[in-house]
C-alpha atoms as a PDB file:
ATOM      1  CA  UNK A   1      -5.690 -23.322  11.611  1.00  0.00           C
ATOM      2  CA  UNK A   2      -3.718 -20.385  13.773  1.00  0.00           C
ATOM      3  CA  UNK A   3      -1.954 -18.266  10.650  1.00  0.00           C
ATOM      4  CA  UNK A   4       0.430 -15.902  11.576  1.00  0.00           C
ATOM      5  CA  UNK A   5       2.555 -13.569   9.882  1.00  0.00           C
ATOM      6  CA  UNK A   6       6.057 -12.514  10.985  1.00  0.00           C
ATOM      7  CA  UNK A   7       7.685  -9.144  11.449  1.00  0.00           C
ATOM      8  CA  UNK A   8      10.864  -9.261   9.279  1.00  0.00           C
ATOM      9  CA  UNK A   9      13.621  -6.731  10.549  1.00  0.00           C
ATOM     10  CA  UNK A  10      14.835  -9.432  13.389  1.00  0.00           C
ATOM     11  CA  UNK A  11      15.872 -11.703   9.985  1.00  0.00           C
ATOM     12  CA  UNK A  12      16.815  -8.471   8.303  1.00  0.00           C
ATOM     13  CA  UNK A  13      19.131  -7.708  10.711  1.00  0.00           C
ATOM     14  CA  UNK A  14      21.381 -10.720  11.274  1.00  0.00           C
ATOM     15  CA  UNK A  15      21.844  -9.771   7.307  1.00  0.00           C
ATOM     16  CA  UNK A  16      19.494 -12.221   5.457  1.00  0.00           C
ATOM     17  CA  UNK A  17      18.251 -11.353   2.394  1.00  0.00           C
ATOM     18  CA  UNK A  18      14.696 -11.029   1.601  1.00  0.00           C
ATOM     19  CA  UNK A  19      15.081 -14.400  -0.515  1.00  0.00           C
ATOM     20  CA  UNK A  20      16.149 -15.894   2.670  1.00  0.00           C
ATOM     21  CA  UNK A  21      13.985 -14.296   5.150  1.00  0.00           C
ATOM     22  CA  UNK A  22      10.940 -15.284   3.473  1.00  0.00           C
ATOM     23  CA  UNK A  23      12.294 -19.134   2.895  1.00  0.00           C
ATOM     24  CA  UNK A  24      12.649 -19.125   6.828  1.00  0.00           C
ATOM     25  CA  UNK A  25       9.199 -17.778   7.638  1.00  0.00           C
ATOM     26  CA  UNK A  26       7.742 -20.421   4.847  1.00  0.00           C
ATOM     27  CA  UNK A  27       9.553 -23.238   6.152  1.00  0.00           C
ATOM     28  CA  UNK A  28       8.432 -22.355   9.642  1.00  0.00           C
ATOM     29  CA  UNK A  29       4.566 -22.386   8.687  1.00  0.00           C
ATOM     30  CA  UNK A  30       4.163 -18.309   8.118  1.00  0.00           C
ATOM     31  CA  UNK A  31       1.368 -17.488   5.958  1.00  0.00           C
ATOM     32  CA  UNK A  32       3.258 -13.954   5.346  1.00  0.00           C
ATOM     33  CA  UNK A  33       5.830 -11.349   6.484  1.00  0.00           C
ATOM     34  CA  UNK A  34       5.077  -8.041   7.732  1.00  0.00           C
ATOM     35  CA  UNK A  35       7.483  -5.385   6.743  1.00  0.00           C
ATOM     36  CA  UNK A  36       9.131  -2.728   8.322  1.00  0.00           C
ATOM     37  CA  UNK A  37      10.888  -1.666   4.864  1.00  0.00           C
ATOM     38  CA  UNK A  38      13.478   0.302   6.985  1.00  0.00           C
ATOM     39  CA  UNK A  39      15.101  -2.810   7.203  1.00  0.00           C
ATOM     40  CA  UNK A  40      15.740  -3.359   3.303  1.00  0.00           C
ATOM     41  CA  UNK A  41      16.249   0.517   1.926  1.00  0.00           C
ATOM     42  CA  UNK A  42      17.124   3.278   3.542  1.00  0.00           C
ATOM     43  CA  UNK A  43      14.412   5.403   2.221  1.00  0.00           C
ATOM     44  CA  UNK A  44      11.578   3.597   1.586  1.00  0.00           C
ATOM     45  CA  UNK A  45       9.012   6.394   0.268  1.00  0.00           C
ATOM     46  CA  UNK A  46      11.721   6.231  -2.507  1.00  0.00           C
ATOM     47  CA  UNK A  47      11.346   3.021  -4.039  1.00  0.00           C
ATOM     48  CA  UNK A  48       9.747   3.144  -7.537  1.00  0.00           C
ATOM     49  CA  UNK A  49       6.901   1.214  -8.715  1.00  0.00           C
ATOM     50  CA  UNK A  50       9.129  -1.181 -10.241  1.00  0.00           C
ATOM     51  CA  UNK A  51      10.928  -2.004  -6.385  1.00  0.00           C
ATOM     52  CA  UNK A  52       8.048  -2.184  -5.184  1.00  0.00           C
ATOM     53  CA  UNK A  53       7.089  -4.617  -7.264  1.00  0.00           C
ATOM     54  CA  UNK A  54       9.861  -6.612  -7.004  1.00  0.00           C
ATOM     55  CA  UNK A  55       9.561  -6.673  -3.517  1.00  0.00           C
ATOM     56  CA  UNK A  56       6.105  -8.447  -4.007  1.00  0.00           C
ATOM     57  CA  UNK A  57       7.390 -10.979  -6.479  1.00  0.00           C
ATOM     58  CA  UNK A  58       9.800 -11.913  -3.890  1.00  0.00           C
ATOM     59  CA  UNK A  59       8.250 -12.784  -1.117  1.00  0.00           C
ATOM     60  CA  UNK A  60       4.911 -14.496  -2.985  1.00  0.00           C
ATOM     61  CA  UNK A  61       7.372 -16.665  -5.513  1.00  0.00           C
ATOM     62  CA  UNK A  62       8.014 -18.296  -1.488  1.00  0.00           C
ATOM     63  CA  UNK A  63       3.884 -18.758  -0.902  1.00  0.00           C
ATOM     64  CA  UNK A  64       3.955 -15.748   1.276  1.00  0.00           C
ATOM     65  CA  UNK A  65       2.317 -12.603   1.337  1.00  0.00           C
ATOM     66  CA  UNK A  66       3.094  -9.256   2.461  1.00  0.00           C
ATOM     67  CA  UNK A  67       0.503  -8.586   5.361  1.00  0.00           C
ATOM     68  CA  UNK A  68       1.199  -5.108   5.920  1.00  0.00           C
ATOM     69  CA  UNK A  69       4.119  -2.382   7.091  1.00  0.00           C
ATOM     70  CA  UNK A  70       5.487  -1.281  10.081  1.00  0.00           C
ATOM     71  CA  UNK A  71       8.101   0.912  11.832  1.00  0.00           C
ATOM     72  CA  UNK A  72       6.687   3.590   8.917  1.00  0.00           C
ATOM     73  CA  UNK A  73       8.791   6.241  10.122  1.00  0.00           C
ATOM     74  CA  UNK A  74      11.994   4.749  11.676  1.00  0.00           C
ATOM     75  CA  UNK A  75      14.307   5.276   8.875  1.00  0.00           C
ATOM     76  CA  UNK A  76      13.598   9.064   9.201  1.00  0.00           C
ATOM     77  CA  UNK A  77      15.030  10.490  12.635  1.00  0.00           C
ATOM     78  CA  UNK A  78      14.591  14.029  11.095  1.00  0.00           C
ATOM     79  CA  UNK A  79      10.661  13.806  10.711  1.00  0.00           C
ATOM     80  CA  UNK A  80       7.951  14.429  13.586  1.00  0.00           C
ATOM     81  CA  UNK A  81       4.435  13.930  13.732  1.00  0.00           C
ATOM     82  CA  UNK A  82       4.181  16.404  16.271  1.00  0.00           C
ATOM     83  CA  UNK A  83       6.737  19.256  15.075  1.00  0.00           C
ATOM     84  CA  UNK A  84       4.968  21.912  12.602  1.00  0.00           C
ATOM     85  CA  UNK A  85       7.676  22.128  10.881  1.00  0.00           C
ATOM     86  CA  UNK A  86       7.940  18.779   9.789  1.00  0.00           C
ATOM     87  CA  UNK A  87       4.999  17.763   9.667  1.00  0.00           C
ATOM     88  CA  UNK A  88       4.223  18.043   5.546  1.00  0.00           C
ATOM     89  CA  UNK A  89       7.077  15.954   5.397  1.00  0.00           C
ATOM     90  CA  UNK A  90       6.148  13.302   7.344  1.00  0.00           C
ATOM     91  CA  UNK A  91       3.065  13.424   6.191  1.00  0.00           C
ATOM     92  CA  UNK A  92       3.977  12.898   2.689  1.00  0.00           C
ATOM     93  CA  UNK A  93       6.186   9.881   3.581  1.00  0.00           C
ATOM     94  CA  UNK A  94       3.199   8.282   5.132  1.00  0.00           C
ATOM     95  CA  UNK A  95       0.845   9.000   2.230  1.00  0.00           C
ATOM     96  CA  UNK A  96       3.413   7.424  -0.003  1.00  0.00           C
ATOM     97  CA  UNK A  97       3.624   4.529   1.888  1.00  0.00           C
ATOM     98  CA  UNK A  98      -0.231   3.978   2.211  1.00  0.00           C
ATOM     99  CA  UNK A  99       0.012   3.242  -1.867  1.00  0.00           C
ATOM    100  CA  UNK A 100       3.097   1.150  -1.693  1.00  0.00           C
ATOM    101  CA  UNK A 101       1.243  -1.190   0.884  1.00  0.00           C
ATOM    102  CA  UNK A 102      -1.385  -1.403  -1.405  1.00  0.00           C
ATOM    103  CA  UNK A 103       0.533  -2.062  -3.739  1.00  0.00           C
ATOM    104  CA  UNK A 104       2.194  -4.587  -2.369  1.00  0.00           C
ATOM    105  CA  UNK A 105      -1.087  -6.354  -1.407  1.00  0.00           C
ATOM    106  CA  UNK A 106      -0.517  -5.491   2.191  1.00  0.00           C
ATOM    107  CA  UNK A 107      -4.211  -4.506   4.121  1.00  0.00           C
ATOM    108  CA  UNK A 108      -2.678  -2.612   7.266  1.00  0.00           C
ATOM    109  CA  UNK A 109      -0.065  -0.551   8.051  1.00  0.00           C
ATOM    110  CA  UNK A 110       1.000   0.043  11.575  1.00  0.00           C
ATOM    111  CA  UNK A 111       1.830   3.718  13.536  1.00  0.00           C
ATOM    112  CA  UNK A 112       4.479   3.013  16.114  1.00  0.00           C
ATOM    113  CA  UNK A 113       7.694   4.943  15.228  1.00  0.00           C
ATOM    114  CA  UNK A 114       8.062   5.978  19.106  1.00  0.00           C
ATOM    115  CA  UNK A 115      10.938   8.875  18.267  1.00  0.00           C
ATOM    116  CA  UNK A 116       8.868  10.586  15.908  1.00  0.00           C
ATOM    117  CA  UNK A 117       5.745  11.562  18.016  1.00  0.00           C
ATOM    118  CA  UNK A 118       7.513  12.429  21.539  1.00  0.00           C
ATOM    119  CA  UNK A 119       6.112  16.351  22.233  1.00  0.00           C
ATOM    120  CA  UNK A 120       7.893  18.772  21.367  1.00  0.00           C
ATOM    121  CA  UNK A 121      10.265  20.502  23.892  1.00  0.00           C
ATOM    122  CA  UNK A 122       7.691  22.898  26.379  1.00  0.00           C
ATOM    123  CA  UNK A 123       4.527  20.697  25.173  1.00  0.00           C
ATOM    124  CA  UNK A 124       2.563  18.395  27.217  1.00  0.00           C
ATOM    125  CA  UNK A 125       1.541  14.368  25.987  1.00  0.00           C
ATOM    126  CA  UNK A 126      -1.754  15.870  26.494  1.00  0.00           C
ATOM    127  CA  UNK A 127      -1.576  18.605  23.697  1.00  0.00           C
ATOM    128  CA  UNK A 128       0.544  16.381  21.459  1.00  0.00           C
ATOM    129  CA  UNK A 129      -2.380  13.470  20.902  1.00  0.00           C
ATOM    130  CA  UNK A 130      -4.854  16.584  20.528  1.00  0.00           C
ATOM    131  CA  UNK A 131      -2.445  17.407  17.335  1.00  0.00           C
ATOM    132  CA  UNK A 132      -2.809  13.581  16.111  1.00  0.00           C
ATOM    133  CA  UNK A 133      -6.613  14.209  14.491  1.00  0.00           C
ATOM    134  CA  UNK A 134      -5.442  16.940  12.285  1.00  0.00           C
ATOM    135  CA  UNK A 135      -2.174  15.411  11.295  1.00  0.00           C
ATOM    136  CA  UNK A 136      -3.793  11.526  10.293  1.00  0.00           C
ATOM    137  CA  UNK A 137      -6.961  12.797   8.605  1.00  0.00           C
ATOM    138  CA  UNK A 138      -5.156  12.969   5.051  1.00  0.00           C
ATOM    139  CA  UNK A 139      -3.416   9.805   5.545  1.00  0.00           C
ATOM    140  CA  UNK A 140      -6.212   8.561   6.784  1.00  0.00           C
ATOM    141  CA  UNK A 141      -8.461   9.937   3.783  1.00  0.00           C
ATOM    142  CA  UNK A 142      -5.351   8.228   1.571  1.00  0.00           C
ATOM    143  CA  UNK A 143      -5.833   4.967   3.100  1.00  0.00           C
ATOM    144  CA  UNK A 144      -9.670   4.793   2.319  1.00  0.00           C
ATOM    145  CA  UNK A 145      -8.743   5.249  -1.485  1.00  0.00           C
ATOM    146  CA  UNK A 146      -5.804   2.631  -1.439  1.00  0.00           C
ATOM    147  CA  UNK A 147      -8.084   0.652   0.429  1.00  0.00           C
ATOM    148  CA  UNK A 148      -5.425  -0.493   2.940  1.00  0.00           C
ATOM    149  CA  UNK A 149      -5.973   0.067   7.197  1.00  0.00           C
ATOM    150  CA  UNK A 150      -4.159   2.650   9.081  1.00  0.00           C
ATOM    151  CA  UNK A 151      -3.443   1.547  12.502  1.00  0.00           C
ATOM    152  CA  UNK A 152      -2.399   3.697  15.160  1.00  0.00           C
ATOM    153  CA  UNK A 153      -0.479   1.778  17.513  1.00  0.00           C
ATOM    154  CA  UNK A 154      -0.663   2.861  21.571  1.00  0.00           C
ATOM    155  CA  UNK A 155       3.063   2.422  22.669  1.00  0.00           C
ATOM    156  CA  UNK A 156       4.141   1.835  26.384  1.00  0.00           C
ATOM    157  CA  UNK A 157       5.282   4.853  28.476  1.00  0.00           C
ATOM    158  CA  UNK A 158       8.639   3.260  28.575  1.00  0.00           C
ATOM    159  CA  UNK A 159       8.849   3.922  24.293  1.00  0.00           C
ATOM    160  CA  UNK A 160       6.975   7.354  24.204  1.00  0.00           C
ATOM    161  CA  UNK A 161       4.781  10.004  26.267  1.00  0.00           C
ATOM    162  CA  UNK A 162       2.284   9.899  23.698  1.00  0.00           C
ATOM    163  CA  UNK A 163      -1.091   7.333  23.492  1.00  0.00           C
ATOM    164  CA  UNK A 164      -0.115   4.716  25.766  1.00  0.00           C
ATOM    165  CA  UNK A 165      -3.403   2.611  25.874  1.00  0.00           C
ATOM    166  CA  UNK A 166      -6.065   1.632  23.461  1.00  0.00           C
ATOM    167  CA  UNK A 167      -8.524   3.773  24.975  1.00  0.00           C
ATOM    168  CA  UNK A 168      -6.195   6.462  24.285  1.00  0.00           C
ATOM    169  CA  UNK A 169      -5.550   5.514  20.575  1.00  0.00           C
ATOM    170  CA  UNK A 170      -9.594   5.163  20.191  1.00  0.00           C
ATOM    171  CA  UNK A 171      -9.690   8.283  21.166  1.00  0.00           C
ATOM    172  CA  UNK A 172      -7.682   9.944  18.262  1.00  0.00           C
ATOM    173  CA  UNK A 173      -9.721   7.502  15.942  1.00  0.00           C
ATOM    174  CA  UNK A 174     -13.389   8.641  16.710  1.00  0.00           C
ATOM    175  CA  UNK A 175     -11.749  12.226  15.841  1.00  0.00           C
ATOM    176  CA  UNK A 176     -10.297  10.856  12.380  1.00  0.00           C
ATOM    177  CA  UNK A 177     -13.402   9.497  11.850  1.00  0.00           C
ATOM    178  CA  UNK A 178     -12.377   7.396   9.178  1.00  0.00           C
ATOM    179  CA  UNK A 179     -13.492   3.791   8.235  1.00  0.00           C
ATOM    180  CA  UNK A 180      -9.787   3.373   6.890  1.00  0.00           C
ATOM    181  CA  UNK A 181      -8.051   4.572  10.201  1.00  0.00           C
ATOM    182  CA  UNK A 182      -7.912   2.295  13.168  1.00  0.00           C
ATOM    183  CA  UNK A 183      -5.739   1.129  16.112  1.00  0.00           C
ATOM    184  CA  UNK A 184      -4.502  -2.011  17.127  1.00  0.00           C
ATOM    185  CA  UNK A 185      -3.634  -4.061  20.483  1.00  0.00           C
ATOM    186  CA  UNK A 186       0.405  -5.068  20.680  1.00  0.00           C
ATOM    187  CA  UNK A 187       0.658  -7.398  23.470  1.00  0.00           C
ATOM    188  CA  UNK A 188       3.942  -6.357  24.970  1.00  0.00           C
ATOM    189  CA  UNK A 189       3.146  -2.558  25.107  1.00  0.00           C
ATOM    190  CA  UNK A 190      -0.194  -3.446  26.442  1.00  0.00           C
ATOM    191  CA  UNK A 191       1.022  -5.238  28.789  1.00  0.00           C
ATOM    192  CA  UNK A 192       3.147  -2.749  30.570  1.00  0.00           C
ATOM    193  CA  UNK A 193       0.900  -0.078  29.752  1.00  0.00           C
ATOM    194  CA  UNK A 194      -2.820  -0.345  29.686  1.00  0.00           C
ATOM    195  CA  UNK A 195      -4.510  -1.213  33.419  1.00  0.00           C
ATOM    196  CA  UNK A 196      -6.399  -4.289  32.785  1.00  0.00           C
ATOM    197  CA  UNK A 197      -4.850  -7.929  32.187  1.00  0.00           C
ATOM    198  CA  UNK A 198      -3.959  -8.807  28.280  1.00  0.00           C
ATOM    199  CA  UNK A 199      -6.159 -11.297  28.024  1.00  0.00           C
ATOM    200  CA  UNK A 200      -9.084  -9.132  29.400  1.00  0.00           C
ATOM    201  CA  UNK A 201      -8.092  -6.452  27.142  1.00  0.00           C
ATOM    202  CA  UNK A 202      -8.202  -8.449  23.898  1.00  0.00           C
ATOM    203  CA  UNK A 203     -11.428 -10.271  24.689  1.00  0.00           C
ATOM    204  CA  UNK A 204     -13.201  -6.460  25.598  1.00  0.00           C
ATOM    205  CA  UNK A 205     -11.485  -4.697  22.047  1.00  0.00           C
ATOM    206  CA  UNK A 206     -11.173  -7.514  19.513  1.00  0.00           C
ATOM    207  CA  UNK A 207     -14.841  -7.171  18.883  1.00  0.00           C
ATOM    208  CA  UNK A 208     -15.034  -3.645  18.467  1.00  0.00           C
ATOM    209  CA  UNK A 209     -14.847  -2.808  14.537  1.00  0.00           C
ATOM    210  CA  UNK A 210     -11.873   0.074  15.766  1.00  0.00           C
ATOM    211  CA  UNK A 211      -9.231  -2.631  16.439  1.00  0.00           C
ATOM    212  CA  UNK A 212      -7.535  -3.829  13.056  1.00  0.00           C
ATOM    213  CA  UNK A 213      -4.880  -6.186  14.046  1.00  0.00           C
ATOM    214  CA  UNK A 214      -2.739  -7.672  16.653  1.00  0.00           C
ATOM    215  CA  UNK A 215       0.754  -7.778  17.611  1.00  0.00           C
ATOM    216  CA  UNK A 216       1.998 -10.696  19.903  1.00  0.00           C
ATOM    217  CA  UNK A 217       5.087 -10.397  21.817  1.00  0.00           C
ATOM    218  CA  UNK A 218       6.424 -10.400  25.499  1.00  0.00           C
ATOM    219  CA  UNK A 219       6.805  -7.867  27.777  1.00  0.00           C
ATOM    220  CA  UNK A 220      10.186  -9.021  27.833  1.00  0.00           C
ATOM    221  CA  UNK A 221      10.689  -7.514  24.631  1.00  0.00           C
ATOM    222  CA  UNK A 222      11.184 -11.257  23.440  1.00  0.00           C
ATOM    223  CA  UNK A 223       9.010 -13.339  21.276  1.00  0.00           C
ATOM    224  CA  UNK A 224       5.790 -15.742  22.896  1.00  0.00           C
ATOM    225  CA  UNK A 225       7.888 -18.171  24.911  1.00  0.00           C
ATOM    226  CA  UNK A 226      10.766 -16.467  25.818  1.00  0.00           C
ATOM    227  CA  UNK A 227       8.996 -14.751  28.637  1.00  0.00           C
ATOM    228  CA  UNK A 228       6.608 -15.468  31.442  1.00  0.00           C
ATOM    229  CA  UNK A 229       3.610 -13.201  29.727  1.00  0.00           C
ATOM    230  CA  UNK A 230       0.586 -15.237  29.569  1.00  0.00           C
ATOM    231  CA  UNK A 231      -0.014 -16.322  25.974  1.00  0.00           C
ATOM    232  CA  UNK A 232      -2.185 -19.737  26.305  1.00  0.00           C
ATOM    233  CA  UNK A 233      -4.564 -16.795  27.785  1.00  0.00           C
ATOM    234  CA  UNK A 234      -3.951 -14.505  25.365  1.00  0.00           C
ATOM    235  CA  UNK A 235      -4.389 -16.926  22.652  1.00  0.00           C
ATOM    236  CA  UNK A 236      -7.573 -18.347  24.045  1.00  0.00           C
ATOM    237  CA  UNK A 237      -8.401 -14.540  24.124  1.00  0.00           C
ATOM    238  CA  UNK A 238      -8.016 -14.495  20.346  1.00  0.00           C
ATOM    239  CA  UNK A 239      -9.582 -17.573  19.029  1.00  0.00           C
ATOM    240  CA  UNK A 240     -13.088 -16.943  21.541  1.00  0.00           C
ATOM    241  CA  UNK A 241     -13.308 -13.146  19.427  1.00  0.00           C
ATOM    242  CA  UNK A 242     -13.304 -15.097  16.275  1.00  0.00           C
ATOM    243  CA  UNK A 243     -10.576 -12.692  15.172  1.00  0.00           C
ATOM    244  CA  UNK A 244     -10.272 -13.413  11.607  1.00  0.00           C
ATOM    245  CA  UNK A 245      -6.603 -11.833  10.646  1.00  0.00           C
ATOM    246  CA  UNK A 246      -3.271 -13.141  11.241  1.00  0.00           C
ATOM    247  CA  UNK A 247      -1.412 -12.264  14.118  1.00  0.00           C
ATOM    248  CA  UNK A 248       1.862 -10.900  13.751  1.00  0.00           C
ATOM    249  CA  UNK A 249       4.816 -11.680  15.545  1.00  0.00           C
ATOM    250  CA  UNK A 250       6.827  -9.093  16.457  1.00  0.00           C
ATOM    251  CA  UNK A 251      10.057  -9.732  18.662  1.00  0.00           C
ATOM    252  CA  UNK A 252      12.639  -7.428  19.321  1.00  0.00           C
ATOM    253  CA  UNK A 253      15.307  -9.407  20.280  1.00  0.00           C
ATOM    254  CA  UNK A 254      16.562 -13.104  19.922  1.00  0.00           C
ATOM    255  CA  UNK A 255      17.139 -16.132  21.617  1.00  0.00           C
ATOM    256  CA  UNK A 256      20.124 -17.959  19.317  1.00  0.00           C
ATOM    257  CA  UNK A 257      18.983 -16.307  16.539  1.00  0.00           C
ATOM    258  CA  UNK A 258      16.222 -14.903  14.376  1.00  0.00           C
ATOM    259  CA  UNK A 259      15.585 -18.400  13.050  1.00  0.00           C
ATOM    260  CA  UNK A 260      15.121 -19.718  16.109  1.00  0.00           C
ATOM    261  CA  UNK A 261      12.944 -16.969  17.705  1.00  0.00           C
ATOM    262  CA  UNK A 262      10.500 -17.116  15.191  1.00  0.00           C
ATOM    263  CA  UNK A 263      10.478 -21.424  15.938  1.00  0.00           C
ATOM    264  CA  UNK A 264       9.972 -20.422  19.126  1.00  0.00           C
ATOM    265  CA  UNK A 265       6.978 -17.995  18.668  1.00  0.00           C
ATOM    266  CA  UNK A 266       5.705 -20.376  16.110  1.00  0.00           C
ATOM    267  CA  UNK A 267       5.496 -23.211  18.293  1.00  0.00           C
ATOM    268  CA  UNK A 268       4.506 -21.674  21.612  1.00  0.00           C
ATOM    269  CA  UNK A 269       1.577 -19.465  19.838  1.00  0.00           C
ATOM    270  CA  UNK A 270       0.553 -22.869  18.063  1.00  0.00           C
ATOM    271  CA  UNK A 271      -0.074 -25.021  20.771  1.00  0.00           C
ATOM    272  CA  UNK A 272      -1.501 -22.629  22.511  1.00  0.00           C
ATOM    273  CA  UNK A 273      -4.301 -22.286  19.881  1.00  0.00           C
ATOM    274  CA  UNK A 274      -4.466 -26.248  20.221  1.00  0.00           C
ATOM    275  CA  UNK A 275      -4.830 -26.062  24.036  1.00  0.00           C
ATOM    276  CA  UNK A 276      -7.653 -23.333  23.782  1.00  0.00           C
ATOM    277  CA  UNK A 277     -10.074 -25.335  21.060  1.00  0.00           C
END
């Protein structure tokens, strides 16, 4: 069995509901949906304990589960990881939304939000990831107690200037130093950033207690099948590491619609997993 979970804000934004985003992903075989909550408030760190709730009721009353969050800090263009003067706020955004993962039942939240990390104007990449340790270890420190996974996600140079390989995201995790803080391999930014093939990548990391989860989408930008990327490698990749959490899919744009794209993904990523027993 090959369970995935799908990344919600392609649904979200063709204007379905959360009712009917989660009936798609359970009618398409999704154990669970991964949400980048940007994509059903505006301010997420604002939602009580009640919407939070609600949010949970929601999408398990369909069999699902929420598998984590990403996109943590898209709805906030005026925040930066790397600006001082930010900085407590972002933080405390982040924090917040370590406990409403948690409480959600989600177990890992990923750190892409490209805008907010760029370096500041006169500042090298260099000297921005050298900020990163200081900056996660209380989010970090927040996830342990939540009991939740942070993941810090490398992006590709095309997205940001700022950790564009996994080697480069371990690096700002053995200076956390945290159990609870981690990185994670996205296939697409991976695949137009790091220097070794995808497949070769997953089957040297996915063993290595650092790496949490696992993105899968085309270079292309497009979900597995809509591109020429090799997924019944990558795939094969995956089940030989005994990797035992869902993948999620994570598409940023269509083919028809969001429906179909996530048929699509769900089909090509399963018989893949058939081919590679």
């Amino acid at each position: 069995m090959f369970d995935l979970t799908y990344c919600n804000e392609t649904l979200a934004n063709e204007g379905h509901s959360l009712d009917r985003q989660c009936e798609i992903a359970a009618e398409l075989g999704y154990m669970g949906l991964e949400l980048a909550l940007g994509s059903l408030v505006p301010r997420p760190h604002e939602l009580s304990d009640a919407e939070v709730g609600a949010i949970r009721e929601t999408v398990e009353k369909h069999g699902l589960k929420v598998t984590g969050l990403h996109w943590l800090l898209a709805p906030y263009p005026e925040l930066s990881i790397t600006d001082p003067a930010t900085q407590d706020a972002a933080r405390a955004v982040l924090v917040r939304l370590v406990d409403i993962c948690a409480a959600m039942g989600g177990r890992v939240l990923v750190h892409g939000s490209p805008a907010q990390r760029q370096p500041m104007p006169g500042r090298t990449a260099e000297q921005a990831a050298a900020q990163l340790p200081a900056f996660f270890a209380p989010v970090a420190e927040a996830a342990e107690r939540a009991g939740v996974t942070y993941c810090l996600e490398p992006l590709s140079a095309r997205e940001c200037a700022v950790v564009n390989n996994v080697a480069a995201a371990i690096r700002v995790v053995d200076a956390v130093g945290s159990p609870a803080f981690r990185t994670m391999i996205d296939t697409s930014a991976a695949g137009l950033s790091d220097s070794v093939p995808v497949p070769d990548l997953l089957a040297k990391w996915l063993p290595d207690p650092r790496i949490a989860h696992v993105h899968l989408n085309d270079t292309n930008r497009g979900a597995p099948g809509m591109g020429d990327d090799p997924f019944p490698a990558i795939v094969a990749a995956i089940r030989a590491a005994g990797w035992p959490h869902p993948p999620a899919v994570e598409p940023f744009r269509t083919i028809i619609d969001a429906a179909a794209t996530a048929a699509m993904a769900a089909g090509t990523l399963r018989a893949c997993w058939q081919a590679a027993a």
